[in-house]
C-alpha atoms as a PDB file:
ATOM      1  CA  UNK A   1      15.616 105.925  96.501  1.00  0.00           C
ATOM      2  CA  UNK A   2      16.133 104.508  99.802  1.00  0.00           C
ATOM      3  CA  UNK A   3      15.467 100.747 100.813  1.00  0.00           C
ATOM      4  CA  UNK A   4      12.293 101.113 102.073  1.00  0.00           C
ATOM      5  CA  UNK A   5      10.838 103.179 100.134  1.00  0.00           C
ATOM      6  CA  UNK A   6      12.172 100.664  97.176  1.00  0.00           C
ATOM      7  CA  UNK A   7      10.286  98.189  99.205  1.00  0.00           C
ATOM      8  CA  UNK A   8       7.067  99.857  99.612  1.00  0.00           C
ATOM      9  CA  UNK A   9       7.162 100.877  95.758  1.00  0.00           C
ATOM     10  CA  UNK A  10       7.799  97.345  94.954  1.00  0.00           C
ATOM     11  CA  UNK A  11       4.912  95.849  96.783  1.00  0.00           C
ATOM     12  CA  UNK A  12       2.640  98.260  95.375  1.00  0.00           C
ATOM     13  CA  UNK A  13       4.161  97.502  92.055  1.00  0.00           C
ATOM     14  CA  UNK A  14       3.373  93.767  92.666  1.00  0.00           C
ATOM     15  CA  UNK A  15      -0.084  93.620  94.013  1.00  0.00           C
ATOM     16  CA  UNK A  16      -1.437  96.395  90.908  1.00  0.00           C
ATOM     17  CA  UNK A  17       0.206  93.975  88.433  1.00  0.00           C
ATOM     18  CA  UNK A  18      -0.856  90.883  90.525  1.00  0.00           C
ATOM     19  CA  UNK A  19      -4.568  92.564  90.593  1.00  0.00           C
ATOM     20  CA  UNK A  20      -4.664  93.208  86.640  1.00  0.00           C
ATOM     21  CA  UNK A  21      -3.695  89.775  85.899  1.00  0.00           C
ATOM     22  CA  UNK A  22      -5.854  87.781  87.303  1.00  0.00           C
ATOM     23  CA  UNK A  23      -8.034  87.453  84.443  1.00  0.00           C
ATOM     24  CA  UNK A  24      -5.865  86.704  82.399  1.00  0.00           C
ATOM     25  CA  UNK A  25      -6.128  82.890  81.010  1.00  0.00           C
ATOM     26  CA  UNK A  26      -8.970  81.700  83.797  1.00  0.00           C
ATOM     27  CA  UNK A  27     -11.456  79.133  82.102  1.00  0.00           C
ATOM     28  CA  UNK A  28     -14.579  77.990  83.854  1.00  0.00           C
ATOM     29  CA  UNK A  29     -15.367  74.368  84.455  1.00  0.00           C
ATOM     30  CA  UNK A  30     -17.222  72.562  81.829  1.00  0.00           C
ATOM     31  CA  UNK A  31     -18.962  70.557  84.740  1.00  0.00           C
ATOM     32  CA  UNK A  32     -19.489  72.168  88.408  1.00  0.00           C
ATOM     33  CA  UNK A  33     -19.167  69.952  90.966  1.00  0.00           C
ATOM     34  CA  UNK A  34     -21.564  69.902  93.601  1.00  0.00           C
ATOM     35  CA  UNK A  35     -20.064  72.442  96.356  1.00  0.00           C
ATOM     36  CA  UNK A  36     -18.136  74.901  94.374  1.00  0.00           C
ATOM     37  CA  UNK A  37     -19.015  78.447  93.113  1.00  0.00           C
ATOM     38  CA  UNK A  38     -19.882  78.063  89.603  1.00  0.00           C
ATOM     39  CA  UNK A  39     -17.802  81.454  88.746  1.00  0.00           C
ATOM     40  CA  UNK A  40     -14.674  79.861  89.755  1.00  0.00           C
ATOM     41  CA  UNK A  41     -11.772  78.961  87.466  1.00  0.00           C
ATOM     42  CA  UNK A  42     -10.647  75.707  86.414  1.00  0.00           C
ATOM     43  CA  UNK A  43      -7.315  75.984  87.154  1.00  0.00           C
ATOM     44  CA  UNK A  44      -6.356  80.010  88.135  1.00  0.00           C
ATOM     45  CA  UNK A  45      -2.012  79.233  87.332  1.00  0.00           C
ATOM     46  CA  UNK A  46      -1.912  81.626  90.755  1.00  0.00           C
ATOM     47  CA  UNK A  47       2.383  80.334  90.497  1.00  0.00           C
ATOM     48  CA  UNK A  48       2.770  81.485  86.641  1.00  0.00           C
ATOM     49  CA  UNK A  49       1.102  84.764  87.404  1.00  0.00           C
ATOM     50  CA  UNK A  50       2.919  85.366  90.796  1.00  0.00           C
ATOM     51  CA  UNK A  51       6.219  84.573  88.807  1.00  0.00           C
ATOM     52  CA  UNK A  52       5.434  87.081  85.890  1.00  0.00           C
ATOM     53  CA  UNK A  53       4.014  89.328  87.927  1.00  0.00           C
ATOM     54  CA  UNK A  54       7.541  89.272  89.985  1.00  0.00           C
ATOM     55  CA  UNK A  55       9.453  89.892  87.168  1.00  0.00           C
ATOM     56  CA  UNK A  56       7.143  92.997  85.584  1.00  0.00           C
ATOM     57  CA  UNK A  57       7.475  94.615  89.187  1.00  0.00           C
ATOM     58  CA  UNK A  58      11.501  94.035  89.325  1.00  0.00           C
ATOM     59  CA  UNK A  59      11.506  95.540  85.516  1.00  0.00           C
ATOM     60  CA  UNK A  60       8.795  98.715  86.883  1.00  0.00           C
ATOM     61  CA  UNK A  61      10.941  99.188  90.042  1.00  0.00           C
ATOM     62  CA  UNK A  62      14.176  99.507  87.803  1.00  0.00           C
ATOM     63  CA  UNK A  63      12.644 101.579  85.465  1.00  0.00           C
ATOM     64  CA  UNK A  64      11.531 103.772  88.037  1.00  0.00           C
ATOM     65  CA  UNK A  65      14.871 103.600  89.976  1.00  0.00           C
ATOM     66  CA  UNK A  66      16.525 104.657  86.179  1.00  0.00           C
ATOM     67  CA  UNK A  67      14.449 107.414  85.721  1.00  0.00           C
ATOM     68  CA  UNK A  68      14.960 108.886  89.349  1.00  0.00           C
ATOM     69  CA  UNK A  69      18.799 108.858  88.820  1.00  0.00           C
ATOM     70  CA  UNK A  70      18.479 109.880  85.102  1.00  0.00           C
ATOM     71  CA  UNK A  71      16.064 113.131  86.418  1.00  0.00           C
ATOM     72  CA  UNK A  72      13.560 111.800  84.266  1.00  0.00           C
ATOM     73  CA  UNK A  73      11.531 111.680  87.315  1.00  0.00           C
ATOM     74  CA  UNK A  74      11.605 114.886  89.219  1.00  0.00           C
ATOM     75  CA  UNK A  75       9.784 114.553  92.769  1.00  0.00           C
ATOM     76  CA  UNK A  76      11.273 117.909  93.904  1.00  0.00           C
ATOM     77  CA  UNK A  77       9.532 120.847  93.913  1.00  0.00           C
ATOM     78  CA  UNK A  78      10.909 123.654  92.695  1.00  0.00           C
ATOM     79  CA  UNK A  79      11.976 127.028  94.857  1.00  0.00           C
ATOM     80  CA  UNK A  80      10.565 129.267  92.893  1.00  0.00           C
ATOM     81  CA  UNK A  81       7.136 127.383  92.555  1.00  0.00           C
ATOM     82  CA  UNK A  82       4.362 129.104  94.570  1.00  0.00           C
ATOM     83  CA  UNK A  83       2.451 127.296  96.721  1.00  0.00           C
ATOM     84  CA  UNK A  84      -1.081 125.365  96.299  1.00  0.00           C
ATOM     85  CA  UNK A  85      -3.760 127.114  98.177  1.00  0.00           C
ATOM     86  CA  UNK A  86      -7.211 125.351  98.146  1.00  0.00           C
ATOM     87  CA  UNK A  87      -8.867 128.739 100.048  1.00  0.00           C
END
């Protein structure tokens, strides 16, 4: 896997795992102040999750890097494979 494609993975990586946690520990305010969405969080951690959600895309990128050089992960086609033909 080439640098920019590790890149590319990687920030897809993050911003799925970013996206799904999210959720994860928000509380709403017990009293809404005049001004503010009622739906919003009390305190969202954005920093914890951004950290965790660094390290879970470094340890998906590896894993995906292993697999790749392990042929776990086979992206070639084969030559013998026929083609797809939709018509």
């Amino acid at each position: 896997m080439g640098y920019v494609t590790g890149t590319v993975l990687f920030v897809v990586y993050w911003w799925v795992i970013f996206a799904a946690a999210l959720p994860f520990g928000v509380r709403r305010p017990n009293h809404v102040e005049k001004g503010h969405a009622s739906g919003a969080p009390e305190n969202p951690n954005l920093r914890r999750k951004a950290l965790w959600t660094t390290v879970l895309a470094t340890l998906a990128l590896a894993l995906t890097q292993i697999g790749l050089s392990q042929k776990w992960i086979v992206l070639d086609q084969p030559k013998d494979a026929p083609l797809l033909r939709l018509f």
